[in-house]
Protein backbone atom coordinates (compact mmCIF):
# COMPACT_ATOMS: atom_id res chain seq x y z
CA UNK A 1 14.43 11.83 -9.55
CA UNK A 2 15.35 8.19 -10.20
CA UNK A 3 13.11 5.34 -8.43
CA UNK A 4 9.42 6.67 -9.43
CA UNK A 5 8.86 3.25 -11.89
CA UNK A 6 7.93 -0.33 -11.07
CA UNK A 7 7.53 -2.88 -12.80
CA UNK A 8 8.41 -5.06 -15.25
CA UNK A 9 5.64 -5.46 -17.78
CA UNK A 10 2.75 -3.85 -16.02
CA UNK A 11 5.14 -0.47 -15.29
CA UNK A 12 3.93 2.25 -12.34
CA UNK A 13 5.45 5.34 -12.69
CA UNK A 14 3.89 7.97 -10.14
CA UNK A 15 4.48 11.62 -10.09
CA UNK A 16 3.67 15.02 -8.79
CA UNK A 17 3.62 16.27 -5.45
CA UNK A 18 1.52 17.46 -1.89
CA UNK A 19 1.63 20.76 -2.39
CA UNK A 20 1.76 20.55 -6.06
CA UNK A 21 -0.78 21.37 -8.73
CA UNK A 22 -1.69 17.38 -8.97
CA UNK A 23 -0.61 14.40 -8.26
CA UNK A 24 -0.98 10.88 -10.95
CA UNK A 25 0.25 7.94 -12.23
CA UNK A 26 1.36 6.58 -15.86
CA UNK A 27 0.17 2.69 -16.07
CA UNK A 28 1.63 1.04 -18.32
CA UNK A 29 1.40 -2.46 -19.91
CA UNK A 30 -2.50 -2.57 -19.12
CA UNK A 31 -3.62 -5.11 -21.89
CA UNK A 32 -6.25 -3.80 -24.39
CA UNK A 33 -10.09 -4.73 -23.87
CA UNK A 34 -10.55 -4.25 -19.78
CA UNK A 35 -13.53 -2.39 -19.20
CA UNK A 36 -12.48 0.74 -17.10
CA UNK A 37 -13.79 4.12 -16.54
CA UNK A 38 -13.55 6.56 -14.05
CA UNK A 39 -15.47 5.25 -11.39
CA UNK A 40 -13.67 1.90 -10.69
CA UNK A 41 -10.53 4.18 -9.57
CA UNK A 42 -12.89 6.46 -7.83
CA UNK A 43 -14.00 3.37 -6.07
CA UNK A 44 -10.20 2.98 -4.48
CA UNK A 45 -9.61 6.30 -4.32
CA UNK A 46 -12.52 6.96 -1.62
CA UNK A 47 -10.84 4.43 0.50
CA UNK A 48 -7.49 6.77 0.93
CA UNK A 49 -8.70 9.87 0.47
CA UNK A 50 -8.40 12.37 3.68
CA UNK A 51 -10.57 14.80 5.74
CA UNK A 52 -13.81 12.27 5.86
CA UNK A 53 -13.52 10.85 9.47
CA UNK A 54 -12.42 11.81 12.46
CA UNK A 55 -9.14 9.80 12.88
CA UNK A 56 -8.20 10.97 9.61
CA UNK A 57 -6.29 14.26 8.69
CA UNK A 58 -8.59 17.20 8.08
CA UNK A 59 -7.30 18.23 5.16
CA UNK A 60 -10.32 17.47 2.37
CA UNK A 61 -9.98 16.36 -0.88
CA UNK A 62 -12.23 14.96 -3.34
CA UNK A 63 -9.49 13.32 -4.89
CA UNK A 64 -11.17 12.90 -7.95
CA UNK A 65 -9.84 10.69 -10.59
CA UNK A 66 -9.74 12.24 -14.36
CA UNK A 67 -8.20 9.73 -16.80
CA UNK A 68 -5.84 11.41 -19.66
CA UNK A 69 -5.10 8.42 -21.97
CA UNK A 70 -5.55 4.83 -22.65
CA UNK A 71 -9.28 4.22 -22.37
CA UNK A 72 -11.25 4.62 -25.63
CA UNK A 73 -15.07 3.25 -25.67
CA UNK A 74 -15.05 2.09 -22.08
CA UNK A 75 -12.21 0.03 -22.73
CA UNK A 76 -8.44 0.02 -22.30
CA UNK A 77 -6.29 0.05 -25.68
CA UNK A 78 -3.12 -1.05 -24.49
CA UNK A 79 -1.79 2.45 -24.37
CA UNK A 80 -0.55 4.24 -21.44
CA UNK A 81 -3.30 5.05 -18.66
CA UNK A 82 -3.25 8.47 -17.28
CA UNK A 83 -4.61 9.47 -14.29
CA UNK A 84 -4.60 12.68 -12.59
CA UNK A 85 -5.87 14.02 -9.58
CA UNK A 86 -5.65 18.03 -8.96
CA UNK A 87 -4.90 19.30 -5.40
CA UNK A 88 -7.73 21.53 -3.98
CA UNK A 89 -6.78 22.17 -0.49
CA UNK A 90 -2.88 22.72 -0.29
CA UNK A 91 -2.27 25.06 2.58
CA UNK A 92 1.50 25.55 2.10
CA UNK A 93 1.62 28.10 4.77
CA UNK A 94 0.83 25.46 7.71
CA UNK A 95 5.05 24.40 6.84
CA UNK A 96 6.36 28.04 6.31
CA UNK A 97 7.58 27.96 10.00
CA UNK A 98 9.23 24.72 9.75
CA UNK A 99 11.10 25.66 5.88
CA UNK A 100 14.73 25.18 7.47
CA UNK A 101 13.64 22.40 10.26
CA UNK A 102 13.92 18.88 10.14
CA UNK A 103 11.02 16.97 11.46
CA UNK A 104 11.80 13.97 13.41
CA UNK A 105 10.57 11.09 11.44
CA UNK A 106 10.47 12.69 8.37
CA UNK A 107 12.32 12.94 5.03
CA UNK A 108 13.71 16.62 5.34
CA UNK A 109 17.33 15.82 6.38
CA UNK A 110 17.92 12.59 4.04
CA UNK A 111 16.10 14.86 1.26
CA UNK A 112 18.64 17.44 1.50
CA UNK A 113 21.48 15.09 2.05
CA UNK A 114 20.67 13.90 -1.39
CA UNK A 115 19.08 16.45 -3.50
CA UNK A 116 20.37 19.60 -1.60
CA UNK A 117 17.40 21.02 -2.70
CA UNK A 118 13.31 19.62 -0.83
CA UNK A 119 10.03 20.77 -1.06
CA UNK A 120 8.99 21.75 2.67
CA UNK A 121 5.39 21.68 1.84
CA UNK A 122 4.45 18.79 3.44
CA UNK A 123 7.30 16.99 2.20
CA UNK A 124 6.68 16.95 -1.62
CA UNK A 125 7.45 13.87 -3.21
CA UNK A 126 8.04 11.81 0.28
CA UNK A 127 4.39 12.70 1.12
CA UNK A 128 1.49 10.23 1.82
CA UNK A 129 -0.23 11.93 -1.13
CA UNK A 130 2.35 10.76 -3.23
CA UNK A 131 0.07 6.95 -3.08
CA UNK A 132 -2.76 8.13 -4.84
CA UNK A 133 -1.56 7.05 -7.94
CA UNK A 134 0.06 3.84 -6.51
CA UNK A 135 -4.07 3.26 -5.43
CA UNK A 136 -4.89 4.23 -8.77
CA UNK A 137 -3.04 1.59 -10.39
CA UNK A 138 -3.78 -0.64 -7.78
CA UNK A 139 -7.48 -0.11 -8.65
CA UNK A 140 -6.66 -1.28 -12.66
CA UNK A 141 -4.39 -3.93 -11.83
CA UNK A 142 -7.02 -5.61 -8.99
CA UNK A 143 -9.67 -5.16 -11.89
CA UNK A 144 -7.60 -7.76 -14.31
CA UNK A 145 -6.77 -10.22 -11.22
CA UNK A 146 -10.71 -10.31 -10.70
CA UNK A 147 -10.49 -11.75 -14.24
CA UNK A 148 -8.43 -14.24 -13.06
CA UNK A 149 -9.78 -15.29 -10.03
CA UNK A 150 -7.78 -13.35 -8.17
CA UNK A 151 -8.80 -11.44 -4.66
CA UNK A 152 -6.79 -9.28 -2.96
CA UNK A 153 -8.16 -7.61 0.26
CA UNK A 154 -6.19 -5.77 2.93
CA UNK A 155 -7.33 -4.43 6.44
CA UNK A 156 -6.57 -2.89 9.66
CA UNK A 157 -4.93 -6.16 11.87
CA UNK A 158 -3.59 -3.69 14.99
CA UNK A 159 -4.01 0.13 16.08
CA UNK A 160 -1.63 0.42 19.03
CA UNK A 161 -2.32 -2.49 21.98
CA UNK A 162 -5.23 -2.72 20.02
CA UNK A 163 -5.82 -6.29 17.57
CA UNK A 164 -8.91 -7.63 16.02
CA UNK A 165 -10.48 -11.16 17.35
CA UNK A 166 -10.30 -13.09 13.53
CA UNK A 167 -13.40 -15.10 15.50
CA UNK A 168 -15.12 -12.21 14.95
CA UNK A 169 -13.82 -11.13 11.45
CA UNK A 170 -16.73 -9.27 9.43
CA UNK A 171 -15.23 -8.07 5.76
CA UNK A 172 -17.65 -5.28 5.37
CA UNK A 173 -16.58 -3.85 8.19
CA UNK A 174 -13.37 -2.76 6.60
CA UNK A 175 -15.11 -0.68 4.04
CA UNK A 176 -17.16 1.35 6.62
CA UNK A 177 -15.89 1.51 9.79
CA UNK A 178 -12.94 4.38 10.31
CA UNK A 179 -10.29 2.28 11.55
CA UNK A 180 -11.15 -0.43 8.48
CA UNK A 181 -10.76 -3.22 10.99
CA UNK A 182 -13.08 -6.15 10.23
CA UNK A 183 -14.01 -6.45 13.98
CA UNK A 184 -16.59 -3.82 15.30
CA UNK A 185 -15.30 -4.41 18.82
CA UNK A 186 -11.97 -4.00 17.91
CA UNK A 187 -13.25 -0.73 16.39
CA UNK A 188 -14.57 0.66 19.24
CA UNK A 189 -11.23 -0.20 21.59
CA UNK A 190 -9.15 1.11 19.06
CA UNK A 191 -11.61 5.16 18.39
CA UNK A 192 -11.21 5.27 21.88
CA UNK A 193 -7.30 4.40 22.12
CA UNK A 194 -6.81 6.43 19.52
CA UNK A 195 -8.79 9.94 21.10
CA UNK A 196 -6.66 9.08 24.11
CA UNK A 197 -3.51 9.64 22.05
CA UNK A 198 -5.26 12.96 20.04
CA UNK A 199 -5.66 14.32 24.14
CA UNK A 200 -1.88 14.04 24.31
CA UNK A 201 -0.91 15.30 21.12
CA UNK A 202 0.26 12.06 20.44
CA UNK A 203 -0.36 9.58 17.41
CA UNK A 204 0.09 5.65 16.98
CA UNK A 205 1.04 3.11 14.60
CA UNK A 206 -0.70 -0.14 13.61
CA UNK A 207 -0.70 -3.14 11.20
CA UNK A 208 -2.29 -3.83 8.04
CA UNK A 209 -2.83 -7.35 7.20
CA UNK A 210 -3.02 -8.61 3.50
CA UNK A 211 -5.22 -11.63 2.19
CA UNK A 212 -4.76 -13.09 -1.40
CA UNK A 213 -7.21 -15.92 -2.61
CA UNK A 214 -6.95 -17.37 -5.96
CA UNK A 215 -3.28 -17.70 -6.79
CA UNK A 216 -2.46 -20.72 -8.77
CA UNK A 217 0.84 -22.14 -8.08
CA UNK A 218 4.23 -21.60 -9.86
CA UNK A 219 4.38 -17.59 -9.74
CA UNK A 220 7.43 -16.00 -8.81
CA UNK A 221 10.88 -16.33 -10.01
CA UNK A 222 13.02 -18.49 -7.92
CA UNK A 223 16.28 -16.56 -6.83
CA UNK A 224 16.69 -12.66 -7.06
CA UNK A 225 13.31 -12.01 -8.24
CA UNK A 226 11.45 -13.95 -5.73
CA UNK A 227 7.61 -13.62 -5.10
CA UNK A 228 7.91 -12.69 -1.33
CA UNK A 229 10.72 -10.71 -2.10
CA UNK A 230 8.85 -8.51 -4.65
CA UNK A 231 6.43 -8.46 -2.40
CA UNK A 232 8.36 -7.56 0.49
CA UNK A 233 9.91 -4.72 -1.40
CA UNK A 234 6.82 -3.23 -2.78
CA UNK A 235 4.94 -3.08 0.67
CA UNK A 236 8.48 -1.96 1.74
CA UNK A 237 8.12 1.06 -0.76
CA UNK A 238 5.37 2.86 0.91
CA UNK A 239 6.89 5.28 3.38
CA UNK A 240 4.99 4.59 6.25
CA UNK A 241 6.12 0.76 6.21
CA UNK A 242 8.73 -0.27 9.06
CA UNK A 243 8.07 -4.39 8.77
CA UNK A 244 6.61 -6.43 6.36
CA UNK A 245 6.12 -10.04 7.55
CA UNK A 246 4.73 -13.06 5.01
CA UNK A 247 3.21 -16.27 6.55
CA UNK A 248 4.05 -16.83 10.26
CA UNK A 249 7.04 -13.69 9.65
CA UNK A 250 8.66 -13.37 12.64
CA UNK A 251 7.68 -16.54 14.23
CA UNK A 252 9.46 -18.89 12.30
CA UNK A 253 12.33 -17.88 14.46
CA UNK A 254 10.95 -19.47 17.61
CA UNK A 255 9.33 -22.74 15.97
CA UNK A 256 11.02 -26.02 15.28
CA UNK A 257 10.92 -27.79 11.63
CA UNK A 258 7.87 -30.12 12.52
CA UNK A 259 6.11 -26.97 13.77
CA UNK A 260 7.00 -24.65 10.59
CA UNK A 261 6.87 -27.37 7.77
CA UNK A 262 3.35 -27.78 5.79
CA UNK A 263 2.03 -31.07 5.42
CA UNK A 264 1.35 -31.85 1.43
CA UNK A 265 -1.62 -34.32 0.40
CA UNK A 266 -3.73 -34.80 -2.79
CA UNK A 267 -7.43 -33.51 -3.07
CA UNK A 268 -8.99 -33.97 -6.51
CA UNK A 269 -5.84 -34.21 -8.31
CA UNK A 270 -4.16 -31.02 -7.11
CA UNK A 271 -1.42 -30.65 -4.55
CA UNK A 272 -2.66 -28.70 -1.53
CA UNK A 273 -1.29 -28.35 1.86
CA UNK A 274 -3.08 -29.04 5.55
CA UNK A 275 -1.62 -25.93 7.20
CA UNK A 276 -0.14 -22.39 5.81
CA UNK A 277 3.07 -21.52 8.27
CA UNK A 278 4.83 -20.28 4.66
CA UNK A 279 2.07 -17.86 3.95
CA UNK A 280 1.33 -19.04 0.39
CA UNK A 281 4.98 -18.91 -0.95
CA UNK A 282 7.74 -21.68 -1.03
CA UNK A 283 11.15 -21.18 -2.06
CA UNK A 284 10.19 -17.79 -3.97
CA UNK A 285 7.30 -19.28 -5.76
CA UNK A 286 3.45 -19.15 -5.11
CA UNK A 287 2.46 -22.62 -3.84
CA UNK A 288 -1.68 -22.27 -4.85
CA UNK A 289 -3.03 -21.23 -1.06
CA UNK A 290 -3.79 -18.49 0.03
CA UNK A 291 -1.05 -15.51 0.59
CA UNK A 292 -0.94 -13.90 3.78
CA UNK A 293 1.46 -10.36 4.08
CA UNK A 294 1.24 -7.72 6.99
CA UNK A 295 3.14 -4.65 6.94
CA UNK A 296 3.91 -2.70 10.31
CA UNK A 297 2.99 1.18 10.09
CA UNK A 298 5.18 3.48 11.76
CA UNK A 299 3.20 6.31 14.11
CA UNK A 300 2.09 9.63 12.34
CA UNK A 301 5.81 11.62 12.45
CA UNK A 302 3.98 14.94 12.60
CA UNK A 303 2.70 15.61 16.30
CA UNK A 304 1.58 19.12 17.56
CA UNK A 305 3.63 17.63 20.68
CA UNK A 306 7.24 19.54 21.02
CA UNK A 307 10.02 18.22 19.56
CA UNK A 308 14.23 18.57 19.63
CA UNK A 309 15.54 18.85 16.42
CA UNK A 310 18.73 20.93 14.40
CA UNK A 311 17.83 23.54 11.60
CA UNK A 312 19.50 23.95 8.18
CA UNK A 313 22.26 25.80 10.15
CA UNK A 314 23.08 23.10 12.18
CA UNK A 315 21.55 24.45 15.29
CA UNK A 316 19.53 22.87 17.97
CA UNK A 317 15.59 24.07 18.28
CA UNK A 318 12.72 22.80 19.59
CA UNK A 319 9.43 22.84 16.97
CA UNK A 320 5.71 21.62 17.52
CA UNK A 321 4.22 20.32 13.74
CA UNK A 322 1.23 22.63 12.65
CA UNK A 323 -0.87 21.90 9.78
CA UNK A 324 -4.04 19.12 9.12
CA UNK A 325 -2.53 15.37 10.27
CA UNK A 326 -3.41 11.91 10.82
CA UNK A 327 -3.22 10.48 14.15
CA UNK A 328 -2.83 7.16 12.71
CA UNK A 329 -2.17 6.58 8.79
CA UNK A 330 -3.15 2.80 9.21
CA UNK A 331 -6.79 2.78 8.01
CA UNK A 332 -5.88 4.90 4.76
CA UNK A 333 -2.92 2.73 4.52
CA UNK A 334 -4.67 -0.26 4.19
CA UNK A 335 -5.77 0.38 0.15
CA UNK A 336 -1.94 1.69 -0.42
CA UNK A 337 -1.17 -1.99 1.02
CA UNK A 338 -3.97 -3.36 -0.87
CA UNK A 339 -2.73 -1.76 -4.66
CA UNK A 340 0.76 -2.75 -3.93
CA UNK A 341 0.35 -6.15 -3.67
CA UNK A 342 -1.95 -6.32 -6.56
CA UNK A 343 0.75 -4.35 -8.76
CA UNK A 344 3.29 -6.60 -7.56
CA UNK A 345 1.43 -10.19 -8.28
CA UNK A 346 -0.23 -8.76 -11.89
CA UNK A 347 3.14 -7.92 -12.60
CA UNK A 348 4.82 -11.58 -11.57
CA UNK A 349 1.65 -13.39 -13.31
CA UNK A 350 2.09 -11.58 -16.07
CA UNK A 351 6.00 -12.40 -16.44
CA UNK A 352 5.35 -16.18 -15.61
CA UNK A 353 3.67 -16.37 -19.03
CA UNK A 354 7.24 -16.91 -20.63
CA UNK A 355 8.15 -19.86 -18.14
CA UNK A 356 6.87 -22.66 -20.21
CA UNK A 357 6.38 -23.72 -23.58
CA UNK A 358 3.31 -25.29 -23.65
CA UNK A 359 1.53 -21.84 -22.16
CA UNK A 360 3.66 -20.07 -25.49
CA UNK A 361 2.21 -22.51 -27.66
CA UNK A 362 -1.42 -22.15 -26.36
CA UNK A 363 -1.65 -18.54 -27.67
CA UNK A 364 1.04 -18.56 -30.23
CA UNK A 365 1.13 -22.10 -31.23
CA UNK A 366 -0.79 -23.62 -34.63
């Protein structure tokens, strides 16, 4: 299966599947000499993992990370990382009734269209599991942008009609609260939405919003290989994504040129800008503030609600989804959001390094 690898010199390459044995991720590129064990993937991990509240699927997993290769003394050696985590709680049965079905607003149909051939337990490769080792690189590659400065922190923007007050924006809030919004009112709207749509065998769909501090300017290649564009594409990647918007996004469309432009002016010698309409990036290229993504989440596919759909034979039934599912994947979207856009800037910072000469001759030159 082609398409499992990104990257250009920090390379992803994820594997396994839901139902599978385990699930993992080959890193590759990590440099040698970054302190990592165990317990900072764990760390990411926990944020993802399901069955722990109620708005999440059921279906419980440790999701415990074991690392194969790469790490010798505590510290990376600039082999290939290796991370597995096993499956525990695979009830393949829960999809036995729905083998030659097509669920609406899944993979099934373009899966066989392609492959002529899927995995049925719950969905194989085009599963949500399938980001645990997308987090699990995301967890190395956010550990080397802390050593640059660099922050990257998503959250929960929208469940629903539901959207957080930024007035009342608290960032802990994200790492305890079951909806990860950083507004405890918002919180509480959005649990009780969200039981209203569990009532009607229903789910919803949300957006996760994306904050990185720290950037310097000049990262991103200016015409096919743009920052926003890599960006774009990697949030783009996760399956749940519909939208991904950068800066103002869709709003650009409405404004005029005095409204959309930023102002430039000098502070201390460095170029900085007195609004952020462009969300960070200019013509490709990080400009030095802040970079602001959100990606749109579609609705949970799988509803217990009946549904019209064809079978293998072409024929038309009517199913209703059983098995353990999320009635919104937002809140354990938001790390999958979070890793992606680290991957994705490590990835461009690390490929800048070959723009100029003088940066060459600082490490190489005598």
């Amino acid at each position: 299966m082609a398409g499992s690898t990104t990257g250009k010199l920090f390379t992803v390459t994820t594997w396994g599947e839901s139902h599978g044995p385990a699930l993992g991720v080959v890193i590759d590129g990590c440099p040698a000499g970054l302190p990592l064990g165990a317990a900072d993937i764990q760390a990411y991990l926990n944020r993802r993992r399901p069955g722990w509240t109620a708005i999440a699927t059921p279906r419980k997993e440790a999701d415990e990370a074991e690392i194969l290769s790469g790490i010798f003394n505590g510290l990376t050696t600039g082999a290939p990382i290796t991370v597995m985590v096993r499956n525990t709680s695979e009830r393949s049965s829960d999809y036995s009734e729905i083998a030659s079905c097509y669920r609406p607003g899944h993979a099934d149909y373009t899966y066989d269209a392609k492959y002529g051939i899927r995995d049925y337990r719950g969905g194989g490769r085009s599963s949500g599991r399938e980001t645990l080792g997308r987090v699990a690189a995301g967890a190395v590659a956010a550990k080397i942008l802390k050593e640059l400065g660099v922050k990257v922190t998503a959250y929960t923007q929208s469940i629903g009609p539901v959207s957080i007050d930024p007035s009342r924006y608290q960032e802990e809030n994200i790492y305890t609260a079951a909806t990860a919004m950083p507004d405890p009112e918002a919180d509480a709207m959005a649990l009780a939405f969200l039981e209203e749509c569990m009532r009607n065998s229903d789910s919803a769909g949300g957006v996760v919003a994306c904050r990185i501090t720290g950037v310097p300017a000049g990262i991103g290649e200016p015409v096919f290989h743009k920052l926003d564009a890599a960006l774009a594409g990697a949030l783009m990647s996760v399956g749940t994504v519909k939208a991904v918007e950068i800066g103002d996004g869709t709003a650009v469309s409405a404004a005029t040129g005095s409204q959309n432009n930023d102002s430039f002016y000098r502070e201390n010698g460095t170029v900085r800008k007195r609004t952020n309409h462009a969300g960070g990036i200019l013509g490709g290229i990080s400009d030095g503030s802040d970079i602001f993504l959100r990606a749109h989440i579609k609705p949970t596919p799988s509803i217990s609600a009946r549904q019209q759909t064809v079978n293998k034979n072409g024929e038309e039934v009517a199913i209703s989804i059983k098995g353990r599912h999320d009635p919104v994947i937002v809140p354990r979207a938001v790390v999958v959001i979070e890793a992606m856009a680290a991957i994705t800037l490590l990835d461009a910072m690390m490929v800048n390094m070959g723009s100029k000469l003088t940066v060459l001759k600082s490490v190489y030159g005598k």
